[in-house]
N, C-alpha and C. Protein backbone atom coordinates (compact mmCIF):
# COMPACT_ATOMS: atom_id res chain seq x y z
N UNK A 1 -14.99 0.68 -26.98
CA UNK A 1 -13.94 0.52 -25.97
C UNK A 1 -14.24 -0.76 -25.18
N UNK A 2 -13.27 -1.70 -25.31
CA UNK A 2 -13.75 -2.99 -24.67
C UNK A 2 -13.21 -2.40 -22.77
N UNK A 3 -14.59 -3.46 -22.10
CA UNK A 3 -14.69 -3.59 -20.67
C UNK A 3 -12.95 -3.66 -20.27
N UNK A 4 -12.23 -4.75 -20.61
CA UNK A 4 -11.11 -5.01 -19.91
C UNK A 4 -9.94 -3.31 -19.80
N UNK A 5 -10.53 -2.46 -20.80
CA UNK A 5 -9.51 -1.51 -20.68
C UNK A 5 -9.99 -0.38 -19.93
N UNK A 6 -11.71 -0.49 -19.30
CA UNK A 6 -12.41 0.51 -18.35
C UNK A 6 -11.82 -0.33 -17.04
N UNK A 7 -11.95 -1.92 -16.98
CA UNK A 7 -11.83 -2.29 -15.39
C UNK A 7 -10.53 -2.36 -14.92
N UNK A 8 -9.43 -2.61 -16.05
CA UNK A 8 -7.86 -2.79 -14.93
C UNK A 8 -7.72 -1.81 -14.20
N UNK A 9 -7.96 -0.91 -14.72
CA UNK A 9 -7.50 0.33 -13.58
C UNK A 9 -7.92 0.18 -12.66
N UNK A 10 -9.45 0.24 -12.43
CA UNK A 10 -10.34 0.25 -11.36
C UNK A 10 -9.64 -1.27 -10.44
N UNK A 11 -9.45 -2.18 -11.06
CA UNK A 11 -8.41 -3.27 -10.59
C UNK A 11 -7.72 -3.15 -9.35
N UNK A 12 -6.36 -2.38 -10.65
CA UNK A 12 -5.26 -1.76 -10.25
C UNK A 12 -5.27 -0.49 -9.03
N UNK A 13 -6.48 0.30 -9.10
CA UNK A 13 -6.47 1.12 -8.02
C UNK A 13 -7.07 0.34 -6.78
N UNK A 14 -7.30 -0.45 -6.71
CA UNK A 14 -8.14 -1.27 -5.75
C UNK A 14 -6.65 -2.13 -5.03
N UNK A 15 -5.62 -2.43 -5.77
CA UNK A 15 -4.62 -3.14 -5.63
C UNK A 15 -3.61 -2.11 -4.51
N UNK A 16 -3.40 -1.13 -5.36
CA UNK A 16 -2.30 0.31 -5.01
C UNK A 16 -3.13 0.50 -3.12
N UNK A 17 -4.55 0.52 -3.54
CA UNK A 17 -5.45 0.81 -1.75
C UNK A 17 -5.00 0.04 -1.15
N UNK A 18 -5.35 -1.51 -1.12
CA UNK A 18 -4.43 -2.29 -0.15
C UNK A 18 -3.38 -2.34 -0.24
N UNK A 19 -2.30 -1.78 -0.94
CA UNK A 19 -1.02 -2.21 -0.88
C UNK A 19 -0.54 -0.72 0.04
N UNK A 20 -1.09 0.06 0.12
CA UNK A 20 -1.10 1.37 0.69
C UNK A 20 -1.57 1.14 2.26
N UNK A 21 -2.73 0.62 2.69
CA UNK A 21 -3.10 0.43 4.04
C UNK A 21 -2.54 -0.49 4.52
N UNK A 22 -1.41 -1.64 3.53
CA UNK A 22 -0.70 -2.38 4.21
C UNK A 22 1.01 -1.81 4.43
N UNK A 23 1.03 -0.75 3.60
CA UNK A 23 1.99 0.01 4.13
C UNK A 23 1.97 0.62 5.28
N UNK A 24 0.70 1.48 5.79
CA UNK A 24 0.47 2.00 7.13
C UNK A 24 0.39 1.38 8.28
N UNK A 25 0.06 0.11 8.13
CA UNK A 25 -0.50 -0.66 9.26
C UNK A 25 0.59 -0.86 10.70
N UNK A 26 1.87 -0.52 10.40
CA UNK A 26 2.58 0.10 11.63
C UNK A 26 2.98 1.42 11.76
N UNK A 27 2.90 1.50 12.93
CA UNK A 27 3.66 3.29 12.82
C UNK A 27 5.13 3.44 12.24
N UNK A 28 4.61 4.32 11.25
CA UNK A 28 6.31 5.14 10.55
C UNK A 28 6.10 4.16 9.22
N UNK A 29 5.12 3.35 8.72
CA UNK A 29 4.58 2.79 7.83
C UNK A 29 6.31 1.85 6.92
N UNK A 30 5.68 0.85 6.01
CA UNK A 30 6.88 0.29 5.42
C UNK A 30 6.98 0.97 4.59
N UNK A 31 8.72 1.44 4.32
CA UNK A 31 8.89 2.40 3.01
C UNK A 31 8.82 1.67 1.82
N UNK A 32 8.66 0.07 1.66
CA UNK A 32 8.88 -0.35 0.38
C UNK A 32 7.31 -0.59 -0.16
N UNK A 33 6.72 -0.49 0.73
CA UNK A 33 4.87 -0.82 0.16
C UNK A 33 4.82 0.67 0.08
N UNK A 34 5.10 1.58 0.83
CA UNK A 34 4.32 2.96 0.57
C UNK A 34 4.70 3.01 -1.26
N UNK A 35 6.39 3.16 -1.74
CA UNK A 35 6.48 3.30 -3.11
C UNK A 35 5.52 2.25 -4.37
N UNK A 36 6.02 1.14 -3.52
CA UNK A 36 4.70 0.11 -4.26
C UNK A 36 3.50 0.25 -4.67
N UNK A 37 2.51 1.10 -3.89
CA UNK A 37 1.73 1.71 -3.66
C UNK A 37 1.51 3.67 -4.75
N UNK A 38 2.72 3.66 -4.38
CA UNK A 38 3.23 5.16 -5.05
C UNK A 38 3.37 5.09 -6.64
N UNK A 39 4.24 3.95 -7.60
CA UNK A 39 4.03 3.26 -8.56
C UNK A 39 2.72 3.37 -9.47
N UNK A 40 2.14 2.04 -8.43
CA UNK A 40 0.78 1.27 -8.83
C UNK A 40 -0.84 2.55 -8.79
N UNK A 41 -0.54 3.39 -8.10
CA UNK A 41 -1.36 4.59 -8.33
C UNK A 41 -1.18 5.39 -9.45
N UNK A 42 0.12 5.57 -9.88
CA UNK A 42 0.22 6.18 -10.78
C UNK A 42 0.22 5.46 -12.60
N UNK A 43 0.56 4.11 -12.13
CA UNK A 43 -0.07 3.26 -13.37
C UNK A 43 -1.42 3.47 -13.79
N UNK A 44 -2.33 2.92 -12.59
CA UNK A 44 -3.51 3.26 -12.56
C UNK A 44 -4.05 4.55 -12.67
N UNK A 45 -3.75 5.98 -12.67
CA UNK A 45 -3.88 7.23 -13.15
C UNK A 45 -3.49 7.61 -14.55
N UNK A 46 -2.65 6.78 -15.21
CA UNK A 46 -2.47 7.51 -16.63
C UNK A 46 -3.26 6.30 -17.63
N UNK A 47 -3.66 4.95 -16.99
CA UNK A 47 -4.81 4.17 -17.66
C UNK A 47 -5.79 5.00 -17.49
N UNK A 48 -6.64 5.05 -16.39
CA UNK A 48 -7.63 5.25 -16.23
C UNK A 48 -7.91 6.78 -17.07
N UNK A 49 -7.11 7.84 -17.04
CA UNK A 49 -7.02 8.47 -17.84
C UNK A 49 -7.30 8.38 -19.73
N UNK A 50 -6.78 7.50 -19.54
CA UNK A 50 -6.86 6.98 -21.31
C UNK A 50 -8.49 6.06 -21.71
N UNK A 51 -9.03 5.91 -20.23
CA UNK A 51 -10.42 5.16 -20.94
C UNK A 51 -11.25 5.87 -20.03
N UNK A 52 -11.34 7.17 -20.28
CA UNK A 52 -12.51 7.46 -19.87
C UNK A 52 -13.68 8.02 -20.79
N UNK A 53 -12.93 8.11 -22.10
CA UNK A 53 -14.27 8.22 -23.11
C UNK A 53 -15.16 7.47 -23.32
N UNK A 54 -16.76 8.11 -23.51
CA UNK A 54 -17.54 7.04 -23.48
C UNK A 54 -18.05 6.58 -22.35
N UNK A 55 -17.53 6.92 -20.98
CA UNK A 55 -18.04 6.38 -19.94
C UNK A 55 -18.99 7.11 -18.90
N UNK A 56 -19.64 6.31 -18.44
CA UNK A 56 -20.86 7.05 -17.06
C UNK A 56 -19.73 7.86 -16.41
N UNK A 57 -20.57 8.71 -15.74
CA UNK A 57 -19.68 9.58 -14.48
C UNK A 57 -19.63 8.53 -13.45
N UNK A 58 -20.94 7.80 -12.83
CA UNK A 58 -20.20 6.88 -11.86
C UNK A 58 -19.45 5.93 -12.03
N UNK A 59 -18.88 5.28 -13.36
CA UNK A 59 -17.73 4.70 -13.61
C UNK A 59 -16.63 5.44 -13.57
N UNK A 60 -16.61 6.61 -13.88
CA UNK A 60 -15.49 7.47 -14.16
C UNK A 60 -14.99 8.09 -12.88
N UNK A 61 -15.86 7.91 -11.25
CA UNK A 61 -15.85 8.42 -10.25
C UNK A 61 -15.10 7.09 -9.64
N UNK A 62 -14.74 5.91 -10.04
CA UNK A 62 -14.72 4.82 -9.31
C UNK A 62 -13.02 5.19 -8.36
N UNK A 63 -12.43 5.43 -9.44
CA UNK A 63 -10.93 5.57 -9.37
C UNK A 63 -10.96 7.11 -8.08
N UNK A 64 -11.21 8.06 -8.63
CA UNK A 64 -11.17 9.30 -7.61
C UNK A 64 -11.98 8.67 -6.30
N UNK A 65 -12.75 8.43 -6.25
CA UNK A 65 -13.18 7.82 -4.72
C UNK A 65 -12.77 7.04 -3.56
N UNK A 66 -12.19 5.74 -4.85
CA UNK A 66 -11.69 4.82 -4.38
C UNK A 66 -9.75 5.35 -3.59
N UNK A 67 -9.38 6.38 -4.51
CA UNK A 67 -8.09 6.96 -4.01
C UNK A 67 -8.32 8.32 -3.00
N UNK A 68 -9.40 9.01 -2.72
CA UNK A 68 -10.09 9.50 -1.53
C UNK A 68 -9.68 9.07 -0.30
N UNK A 69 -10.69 8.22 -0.32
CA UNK A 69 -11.06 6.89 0.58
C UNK A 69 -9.85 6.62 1.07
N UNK A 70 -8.99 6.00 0.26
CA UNK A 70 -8.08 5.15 0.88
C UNK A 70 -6.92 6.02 1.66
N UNK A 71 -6.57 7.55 1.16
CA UNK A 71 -5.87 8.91 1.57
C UNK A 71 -6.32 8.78 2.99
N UNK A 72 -7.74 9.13 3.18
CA UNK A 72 -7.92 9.28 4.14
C UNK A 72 -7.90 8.28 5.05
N UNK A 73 -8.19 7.14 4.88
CA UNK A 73 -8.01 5.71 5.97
C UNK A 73 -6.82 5.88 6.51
N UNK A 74 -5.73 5.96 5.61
CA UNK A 74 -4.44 6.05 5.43
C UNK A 74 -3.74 7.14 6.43
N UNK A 75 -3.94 8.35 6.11
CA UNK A 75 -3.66 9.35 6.99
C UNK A 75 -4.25 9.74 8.43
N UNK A 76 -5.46 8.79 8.56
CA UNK A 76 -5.83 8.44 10.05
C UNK A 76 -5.27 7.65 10.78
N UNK A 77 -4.58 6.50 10.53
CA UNK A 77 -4.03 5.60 11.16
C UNK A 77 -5.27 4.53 11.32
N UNK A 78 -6.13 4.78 11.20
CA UNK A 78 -7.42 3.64 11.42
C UNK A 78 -6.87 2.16 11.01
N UNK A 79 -6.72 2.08 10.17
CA UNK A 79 -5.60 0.48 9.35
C UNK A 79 -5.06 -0.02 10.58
N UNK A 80 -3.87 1.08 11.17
CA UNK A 80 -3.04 0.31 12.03
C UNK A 80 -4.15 -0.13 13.11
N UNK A 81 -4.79 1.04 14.07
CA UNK A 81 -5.48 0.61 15.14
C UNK A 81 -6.40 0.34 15.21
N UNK A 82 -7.02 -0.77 14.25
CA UNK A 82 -8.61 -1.39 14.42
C UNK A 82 -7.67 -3.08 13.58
N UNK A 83 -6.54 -3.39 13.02
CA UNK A 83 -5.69 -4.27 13.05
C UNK A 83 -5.02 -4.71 14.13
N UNK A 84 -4.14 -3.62 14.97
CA UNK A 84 -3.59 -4.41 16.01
C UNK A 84 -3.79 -5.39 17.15
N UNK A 85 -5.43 -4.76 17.37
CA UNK A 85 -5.88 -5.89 18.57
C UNK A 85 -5.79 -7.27 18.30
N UNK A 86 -5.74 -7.34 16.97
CA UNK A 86 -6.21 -8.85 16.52
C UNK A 86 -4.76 -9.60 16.14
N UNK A 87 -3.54 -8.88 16.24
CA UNK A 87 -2.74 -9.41 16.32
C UNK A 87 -1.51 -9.38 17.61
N UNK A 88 -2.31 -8.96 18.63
CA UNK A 88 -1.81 -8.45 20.20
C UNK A 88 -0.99 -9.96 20.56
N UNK A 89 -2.05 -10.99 20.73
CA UNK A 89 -1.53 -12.27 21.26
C UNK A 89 -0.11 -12.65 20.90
N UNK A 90 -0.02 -12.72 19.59
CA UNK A 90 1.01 -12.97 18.62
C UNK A 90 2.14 -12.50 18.96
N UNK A 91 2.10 -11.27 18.75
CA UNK A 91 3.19 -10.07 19.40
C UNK A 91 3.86 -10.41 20.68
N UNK A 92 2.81 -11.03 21.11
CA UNK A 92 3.55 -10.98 22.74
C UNK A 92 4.13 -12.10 22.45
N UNK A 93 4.44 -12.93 21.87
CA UNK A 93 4.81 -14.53 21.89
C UNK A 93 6.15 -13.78 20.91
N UNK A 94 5.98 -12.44 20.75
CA UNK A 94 7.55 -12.87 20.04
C UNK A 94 8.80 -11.70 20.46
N UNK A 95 8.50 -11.40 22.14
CA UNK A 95 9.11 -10.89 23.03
C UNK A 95 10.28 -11.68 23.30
N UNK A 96 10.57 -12.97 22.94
CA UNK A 96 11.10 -13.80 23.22
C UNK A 96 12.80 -13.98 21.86
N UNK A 97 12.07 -13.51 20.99
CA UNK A 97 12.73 -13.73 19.71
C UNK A 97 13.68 -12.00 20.11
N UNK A 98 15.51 -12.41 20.22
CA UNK A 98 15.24 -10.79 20.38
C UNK A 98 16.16 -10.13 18.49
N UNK A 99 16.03 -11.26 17.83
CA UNK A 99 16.78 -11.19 16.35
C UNK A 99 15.74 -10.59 15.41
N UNK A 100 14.45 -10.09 16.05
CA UNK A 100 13.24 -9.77 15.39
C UNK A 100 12.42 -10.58 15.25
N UNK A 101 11.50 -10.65 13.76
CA UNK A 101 10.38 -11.52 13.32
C UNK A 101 9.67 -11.07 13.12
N UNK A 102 8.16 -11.97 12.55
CA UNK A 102 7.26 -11.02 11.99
C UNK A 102 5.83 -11.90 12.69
N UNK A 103 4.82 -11.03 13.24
CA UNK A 103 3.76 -12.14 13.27
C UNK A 103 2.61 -11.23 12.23
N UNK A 104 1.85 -12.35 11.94
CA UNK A 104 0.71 -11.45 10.52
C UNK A 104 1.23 -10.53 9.76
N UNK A 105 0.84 -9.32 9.82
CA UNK A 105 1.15 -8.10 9.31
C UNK A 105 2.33 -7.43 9.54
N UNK A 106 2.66 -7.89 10.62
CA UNK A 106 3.82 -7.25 10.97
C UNK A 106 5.09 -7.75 11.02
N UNK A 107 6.30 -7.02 10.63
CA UNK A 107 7.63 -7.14 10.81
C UNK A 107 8.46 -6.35 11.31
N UNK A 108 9.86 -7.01 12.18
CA UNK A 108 10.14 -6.34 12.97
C UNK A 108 11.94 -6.70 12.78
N UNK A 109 12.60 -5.53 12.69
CA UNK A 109 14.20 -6.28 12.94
C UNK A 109 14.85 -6.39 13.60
N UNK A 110 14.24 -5.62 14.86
CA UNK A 110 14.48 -6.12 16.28
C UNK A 110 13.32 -5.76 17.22
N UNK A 111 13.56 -6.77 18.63
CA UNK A 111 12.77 -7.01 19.24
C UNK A 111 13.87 -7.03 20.54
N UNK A 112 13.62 -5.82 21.87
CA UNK A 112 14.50 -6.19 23.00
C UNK A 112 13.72 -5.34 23.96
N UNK A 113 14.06 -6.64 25.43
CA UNK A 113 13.58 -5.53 26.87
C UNK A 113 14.12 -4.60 27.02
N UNK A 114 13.67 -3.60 27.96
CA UNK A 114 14.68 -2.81 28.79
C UNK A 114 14.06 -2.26 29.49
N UNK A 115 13.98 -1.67 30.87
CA UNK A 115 13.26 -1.50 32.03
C UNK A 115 11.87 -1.40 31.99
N UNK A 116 11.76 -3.45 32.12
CA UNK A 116 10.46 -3.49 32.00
C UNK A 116 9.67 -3.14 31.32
N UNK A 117 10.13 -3.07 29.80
CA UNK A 117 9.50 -3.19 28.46
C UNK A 117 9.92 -3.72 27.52
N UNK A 118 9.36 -4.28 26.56
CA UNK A 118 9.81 -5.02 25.46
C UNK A 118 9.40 -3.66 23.98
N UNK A 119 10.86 -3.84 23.36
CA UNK A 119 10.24 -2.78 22.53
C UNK A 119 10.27 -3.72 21.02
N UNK A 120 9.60 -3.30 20.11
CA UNK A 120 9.44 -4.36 18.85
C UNK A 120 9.98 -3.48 17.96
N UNK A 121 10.52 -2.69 17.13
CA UNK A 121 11.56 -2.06 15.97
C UNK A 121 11.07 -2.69 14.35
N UNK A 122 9.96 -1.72 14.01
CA UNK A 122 9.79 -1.82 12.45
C UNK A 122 10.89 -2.22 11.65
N UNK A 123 10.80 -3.28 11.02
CA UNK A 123 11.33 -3.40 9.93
C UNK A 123 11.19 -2.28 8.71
N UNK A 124 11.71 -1.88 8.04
CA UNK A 124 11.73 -0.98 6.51
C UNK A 124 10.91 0.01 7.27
N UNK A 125 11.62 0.83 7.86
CA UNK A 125 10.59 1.95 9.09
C UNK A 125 10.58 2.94 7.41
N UNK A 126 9.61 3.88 6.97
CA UNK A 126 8.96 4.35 6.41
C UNK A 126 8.77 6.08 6.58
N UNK A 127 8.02 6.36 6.88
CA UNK A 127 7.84 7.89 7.54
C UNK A 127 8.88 8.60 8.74
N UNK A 128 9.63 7.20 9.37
CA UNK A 128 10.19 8.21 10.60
C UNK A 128 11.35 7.17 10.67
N UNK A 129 12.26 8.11 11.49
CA UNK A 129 13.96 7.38 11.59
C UNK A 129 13.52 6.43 12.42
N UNK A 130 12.82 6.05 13.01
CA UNK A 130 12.84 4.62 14.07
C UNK A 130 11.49 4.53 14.72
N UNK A 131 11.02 3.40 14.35
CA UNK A 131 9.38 3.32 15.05
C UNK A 131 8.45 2.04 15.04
N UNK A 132 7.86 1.92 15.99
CA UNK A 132 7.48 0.04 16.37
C UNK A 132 6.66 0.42 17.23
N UNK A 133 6.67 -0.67 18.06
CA UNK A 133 5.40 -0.88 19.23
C UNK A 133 6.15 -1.21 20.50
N UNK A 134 5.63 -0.94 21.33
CA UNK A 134 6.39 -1.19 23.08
C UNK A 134 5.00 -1.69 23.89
N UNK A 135 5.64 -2.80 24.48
CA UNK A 135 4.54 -3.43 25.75
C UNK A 135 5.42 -3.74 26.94
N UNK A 136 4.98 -2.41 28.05
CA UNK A 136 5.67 -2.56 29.22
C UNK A 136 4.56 -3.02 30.59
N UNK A 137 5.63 -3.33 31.63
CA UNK A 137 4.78 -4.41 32.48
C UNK A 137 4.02 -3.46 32.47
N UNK A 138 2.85 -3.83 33.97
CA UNK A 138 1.91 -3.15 34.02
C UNK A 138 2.43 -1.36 35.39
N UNK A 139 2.04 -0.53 34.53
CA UNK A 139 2.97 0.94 36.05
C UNK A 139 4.00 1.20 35.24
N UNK A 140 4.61 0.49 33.82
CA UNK A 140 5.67 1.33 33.92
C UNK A 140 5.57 2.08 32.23
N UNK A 141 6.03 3.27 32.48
CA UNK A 141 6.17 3.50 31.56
C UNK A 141 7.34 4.07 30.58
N UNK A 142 7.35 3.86 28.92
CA UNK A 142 8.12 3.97 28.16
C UNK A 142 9.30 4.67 28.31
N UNK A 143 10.11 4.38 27.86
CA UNK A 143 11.16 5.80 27.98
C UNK A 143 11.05 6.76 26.71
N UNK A 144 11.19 7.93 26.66
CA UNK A 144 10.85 8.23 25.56
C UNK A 144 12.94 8.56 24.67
N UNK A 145 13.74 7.99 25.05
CA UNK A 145 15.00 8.06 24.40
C UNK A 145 15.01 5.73 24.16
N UNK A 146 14.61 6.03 23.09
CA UNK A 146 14.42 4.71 22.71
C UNK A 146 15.72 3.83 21.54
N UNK A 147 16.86 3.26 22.04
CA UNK A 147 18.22 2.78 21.67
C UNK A 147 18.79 4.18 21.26
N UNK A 148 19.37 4.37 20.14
CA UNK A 148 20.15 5.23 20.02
C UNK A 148 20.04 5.77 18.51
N UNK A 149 18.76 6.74 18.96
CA UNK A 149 17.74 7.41 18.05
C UNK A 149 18.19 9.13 18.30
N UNK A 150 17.89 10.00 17.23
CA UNK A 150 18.10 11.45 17.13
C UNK A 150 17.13 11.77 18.16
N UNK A 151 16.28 11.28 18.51
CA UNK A 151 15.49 12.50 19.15
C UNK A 151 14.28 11.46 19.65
N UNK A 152 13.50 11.91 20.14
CA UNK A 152 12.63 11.34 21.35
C UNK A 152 11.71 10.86 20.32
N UNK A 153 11.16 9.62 21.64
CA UNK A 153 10.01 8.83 20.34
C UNK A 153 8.56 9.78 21.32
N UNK A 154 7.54 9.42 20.06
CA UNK A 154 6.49 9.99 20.30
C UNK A 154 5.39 8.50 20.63
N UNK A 155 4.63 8.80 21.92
CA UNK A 155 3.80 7.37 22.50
C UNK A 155 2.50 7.60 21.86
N UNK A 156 1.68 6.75 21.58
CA UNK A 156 0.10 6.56 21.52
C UNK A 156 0.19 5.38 22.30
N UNK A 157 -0.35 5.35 23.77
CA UNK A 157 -1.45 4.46 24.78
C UNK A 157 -2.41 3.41 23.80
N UNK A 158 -2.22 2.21 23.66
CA UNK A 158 -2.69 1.06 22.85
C UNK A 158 -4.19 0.04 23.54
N UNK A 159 -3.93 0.46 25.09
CA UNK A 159 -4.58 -0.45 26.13
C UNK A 159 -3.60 -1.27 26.42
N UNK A 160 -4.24 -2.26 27.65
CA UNK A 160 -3.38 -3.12 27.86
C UNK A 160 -1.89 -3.10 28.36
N UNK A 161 -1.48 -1.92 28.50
CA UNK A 161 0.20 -1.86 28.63
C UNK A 161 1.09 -1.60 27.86
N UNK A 162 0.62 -1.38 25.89
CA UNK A 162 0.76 -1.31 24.84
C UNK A 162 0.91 0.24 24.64
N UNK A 163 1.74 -0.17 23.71
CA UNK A 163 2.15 1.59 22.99
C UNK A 163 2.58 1.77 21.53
N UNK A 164 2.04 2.47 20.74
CA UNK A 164 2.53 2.66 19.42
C UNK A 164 3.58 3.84 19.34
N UNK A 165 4.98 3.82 18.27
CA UNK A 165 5.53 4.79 18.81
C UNK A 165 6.39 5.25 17.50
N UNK A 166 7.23 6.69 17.36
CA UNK A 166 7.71 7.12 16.10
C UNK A 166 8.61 7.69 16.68
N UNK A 167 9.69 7.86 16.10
CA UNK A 167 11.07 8.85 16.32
C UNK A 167 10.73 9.82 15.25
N UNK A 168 10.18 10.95 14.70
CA UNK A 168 9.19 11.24 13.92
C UNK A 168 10.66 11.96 13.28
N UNK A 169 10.32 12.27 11.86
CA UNK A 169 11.24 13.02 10.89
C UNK A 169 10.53 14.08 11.10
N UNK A 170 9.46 14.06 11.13
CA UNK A 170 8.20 15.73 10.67
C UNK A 170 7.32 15.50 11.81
N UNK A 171 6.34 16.33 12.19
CA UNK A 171 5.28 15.91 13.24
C UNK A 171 5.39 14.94 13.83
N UNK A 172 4.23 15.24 14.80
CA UNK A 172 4.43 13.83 15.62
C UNK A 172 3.28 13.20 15.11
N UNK A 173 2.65 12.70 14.53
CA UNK A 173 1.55 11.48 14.41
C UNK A 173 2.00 10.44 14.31
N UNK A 174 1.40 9.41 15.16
CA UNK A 174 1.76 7.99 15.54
C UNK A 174 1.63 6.87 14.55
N UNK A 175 0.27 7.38 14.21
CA UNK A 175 -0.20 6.65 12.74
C UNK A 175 -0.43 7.54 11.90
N UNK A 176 -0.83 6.30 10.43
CA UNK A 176 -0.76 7.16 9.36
C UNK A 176 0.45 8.05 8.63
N UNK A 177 -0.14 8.57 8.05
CA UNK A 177 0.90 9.71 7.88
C UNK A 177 0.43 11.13 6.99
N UNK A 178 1.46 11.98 6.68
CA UNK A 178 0.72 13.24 6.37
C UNK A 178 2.18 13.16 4.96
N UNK A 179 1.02 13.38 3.92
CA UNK A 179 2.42 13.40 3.18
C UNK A 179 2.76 14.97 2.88
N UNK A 180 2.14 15.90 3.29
CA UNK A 180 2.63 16.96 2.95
C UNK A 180 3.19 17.77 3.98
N UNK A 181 3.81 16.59 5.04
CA UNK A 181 4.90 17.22 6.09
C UNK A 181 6.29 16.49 6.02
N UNK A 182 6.18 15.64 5.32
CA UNK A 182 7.48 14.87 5.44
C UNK A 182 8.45 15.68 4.73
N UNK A 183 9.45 15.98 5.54
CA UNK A 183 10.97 16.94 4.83
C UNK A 183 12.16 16.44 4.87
N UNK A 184 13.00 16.16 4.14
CA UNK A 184 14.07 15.42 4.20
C UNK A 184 15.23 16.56 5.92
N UNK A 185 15.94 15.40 6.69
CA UNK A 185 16.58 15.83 8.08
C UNK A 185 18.15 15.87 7.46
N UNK A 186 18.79 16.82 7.61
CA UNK A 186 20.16 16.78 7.48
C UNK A 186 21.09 15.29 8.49
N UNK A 187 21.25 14.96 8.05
CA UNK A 187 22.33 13.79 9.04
C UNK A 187 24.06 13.92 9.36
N UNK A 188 23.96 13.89 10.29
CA UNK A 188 25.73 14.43 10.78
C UNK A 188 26.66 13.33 11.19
């Protein structure tokens, strides 16, 4: 069994991980990387499947670990909040833009004040009907009926004046996500 048909997978699952923690990295995650992600795992599961004869157990462990691992990063939210500080500055420079934009990692399709907060609006929102980030002055806080959303957003406190936030379909978790709560919402 030649090397190249033991390592793509291991590759490929290494690919599906970041393309997965770059799906999470805002709250309510992007729905087009989560499937990307959803895909490319499952490529990588019916290879890796096909070359495992012949091989060590810790080669054969690479793939299950490595998709462990990344579940769980994933469903903590850790991605988003050990990322955002480092793109805080940025963010604030694009309070200004109110047609959206994107700085680093992030994208947004709208971006607008309103009593004394600027709220930022995920682009390709993912896990929940509406969800972004809010930085209000300093004393005030969020509203939790955020534009003209079904139902109340849910806050995580960021520092700084900062807030991560979800109009949640299923639970409330801010980050991450849980995939075995998400249920499709009747719409009227």
């Amino acid at each position: 069994m030649s090397n190249a048909r033991t390592w793509w997978p291991i590759a490929l699952v290494v690919v599906a991980a970041v393309t997965l923690l770059y799906g999470v990295v805002l709250p309510g995650g992007y729905l087009t990387w989560l499937w990307v992600a959803v895909v490319l795992w499952a490529v990588a599961a019916v290879a890796w499947l096909g070359s495992l004869a012949g091989r060590s157990w810790p080669v054969r462990s690479i793939v299950p670990v490595v998709s462990v691992v990344t579940m769980v990063v994933a469903c903590s939210g850790v991605a988003g909040r050990v990322l955002f500080p480092l793109h805080r500055s940025g963010l604030e420079r694009l309070a200004t833009s109110p047609l959206g934009g994107s700085h680093g990692l992030y994208h947004f399709s709208a971006v607008w004040s309103h009593g004394g907060c600027v709220t930022y609006v995920t682009a390709d929102s993912g896990m929940s009907h509406f969800s972004g980030l809010v930085r209000c002055t300093s004393g005030v806080e969020p509203s939790p009926r955020l534009g003209d959303t079904a139902g109340d957003a849910v806050f995580e406190p960021l520092g700084n004046d900062w807030y991560a936030f979800i109009v949640p379909r299923s639970g409330s978790e801010v980050w991450g996500f849980n995939p075995f709560a998400v249920g499709a919402t009747a719409q009227a």
